[in-house]
Protein backbone atom coordinates (compact mmCIF):
# COMPACT_ATOMS: atom_id res chain seq x y z
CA UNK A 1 147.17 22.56 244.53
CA UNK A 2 148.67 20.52 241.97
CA UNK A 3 151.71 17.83 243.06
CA UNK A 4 154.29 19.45 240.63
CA UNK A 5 153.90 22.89 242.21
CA UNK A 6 154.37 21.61 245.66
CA UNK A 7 157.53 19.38 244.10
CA UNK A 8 159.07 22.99 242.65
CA UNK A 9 158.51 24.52 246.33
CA UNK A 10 160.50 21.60 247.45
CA UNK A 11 163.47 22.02 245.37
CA UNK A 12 163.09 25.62 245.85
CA UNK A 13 163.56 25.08 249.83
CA UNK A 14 166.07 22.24 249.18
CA UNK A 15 167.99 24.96 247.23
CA UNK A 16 167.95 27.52 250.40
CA UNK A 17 165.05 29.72 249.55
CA UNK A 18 163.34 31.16 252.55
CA UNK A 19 159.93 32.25 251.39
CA UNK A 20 157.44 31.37 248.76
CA UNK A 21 157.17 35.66 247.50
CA UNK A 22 158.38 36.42 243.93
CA UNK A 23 162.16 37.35 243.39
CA UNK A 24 163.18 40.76 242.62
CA UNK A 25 162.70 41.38 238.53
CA UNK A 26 165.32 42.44 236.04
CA UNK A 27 164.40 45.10 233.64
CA UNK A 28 163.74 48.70 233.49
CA UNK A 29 161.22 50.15 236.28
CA UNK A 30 158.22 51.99 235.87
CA UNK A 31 159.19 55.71 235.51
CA UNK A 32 155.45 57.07 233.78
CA UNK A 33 153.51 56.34 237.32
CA UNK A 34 154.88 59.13 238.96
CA UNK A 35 153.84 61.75 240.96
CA UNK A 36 154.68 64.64 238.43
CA UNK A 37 152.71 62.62 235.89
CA UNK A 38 149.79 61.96 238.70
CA UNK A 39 149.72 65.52 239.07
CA UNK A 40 149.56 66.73 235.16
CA UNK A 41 147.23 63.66 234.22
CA UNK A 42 144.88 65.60 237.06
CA UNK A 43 145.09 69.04 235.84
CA UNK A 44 144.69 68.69 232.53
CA UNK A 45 140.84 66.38 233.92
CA UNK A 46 139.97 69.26 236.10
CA UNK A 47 140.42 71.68 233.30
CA UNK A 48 138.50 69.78 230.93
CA UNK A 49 136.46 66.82 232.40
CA UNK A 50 135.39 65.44 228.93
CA UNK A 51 139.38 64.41 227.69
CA UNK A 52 139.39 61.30 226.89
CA UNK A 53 142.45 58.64 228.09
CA UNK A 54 143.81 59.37 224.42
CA UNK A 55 144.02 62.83 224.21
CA UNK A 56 145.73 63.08 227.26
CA UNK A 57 148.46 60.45 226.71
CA UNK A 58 149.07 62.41 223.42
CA UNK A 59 149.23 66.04 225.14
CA UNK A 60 151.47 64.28 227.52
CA UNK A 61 153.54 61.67 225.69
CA UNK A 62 152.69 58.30 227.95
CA UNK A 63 151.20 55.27 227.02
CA UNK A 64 147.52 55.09 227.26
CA UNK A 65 147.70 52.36 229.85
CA UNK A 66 149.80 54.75 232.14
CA UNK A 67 146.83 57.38 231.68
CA UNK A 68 144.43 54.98 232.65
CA UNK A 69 145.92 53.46 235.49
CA UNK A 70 146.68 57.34 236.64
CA UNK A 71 142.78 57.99 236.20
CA UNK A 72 141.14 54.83 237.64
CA UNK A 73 143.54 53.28 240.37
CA UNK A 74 145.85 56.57 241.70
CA UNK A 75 143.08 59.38 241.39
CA UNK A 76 140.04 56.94 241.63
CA UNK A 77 138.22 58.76 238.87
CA UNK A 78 135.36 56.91 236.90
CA UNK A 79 132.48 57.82 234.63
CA UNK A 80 129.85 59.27 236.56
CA UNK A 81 126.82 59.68 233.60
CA UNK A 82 127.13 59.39 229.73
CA UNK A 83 125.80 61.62 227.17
């Protein structure tokens, strides 16, 4: 731990901070991971397992990086063989 870190977390406690956990962000919040997306992102997999993370962020107009944390981290999907 470097000495200018723990010098911040002293001014931050000097200043009446409470805990060391990140502050609330401005800014819009995430509104593609959702649960109607969840659900579509899954259909449209079960109907056809071979769409790729592309073609399904076109069909449903989200960012690839939405689809693909859908597909990996919320339904736990990952390649199983390749061709």
């Amino acid at each position: 731990m470097s000495r200018s870190r723990v010098y911040q977390w002293c001014t931050w406690f000097g200043e009446g901070r409470t805990s060391l956990g990140d502050e609330p962000k401005s800014g819009r919040p995430k509104t593609s991971t959702n649960e109607e997306n969840t659900t579509r992102v899954d259909e449209l997999i079960r109907c056809d397992r071979r769409m790729k993370i592309r073609e399904i962020a076109l069909k449903l107009d989200i960012p690839k990086s939405t689809v693909h944390e859908i597909v990996h981290d919320t339904l736990g999907y990952r390649k199983v063989s390749a061709r």
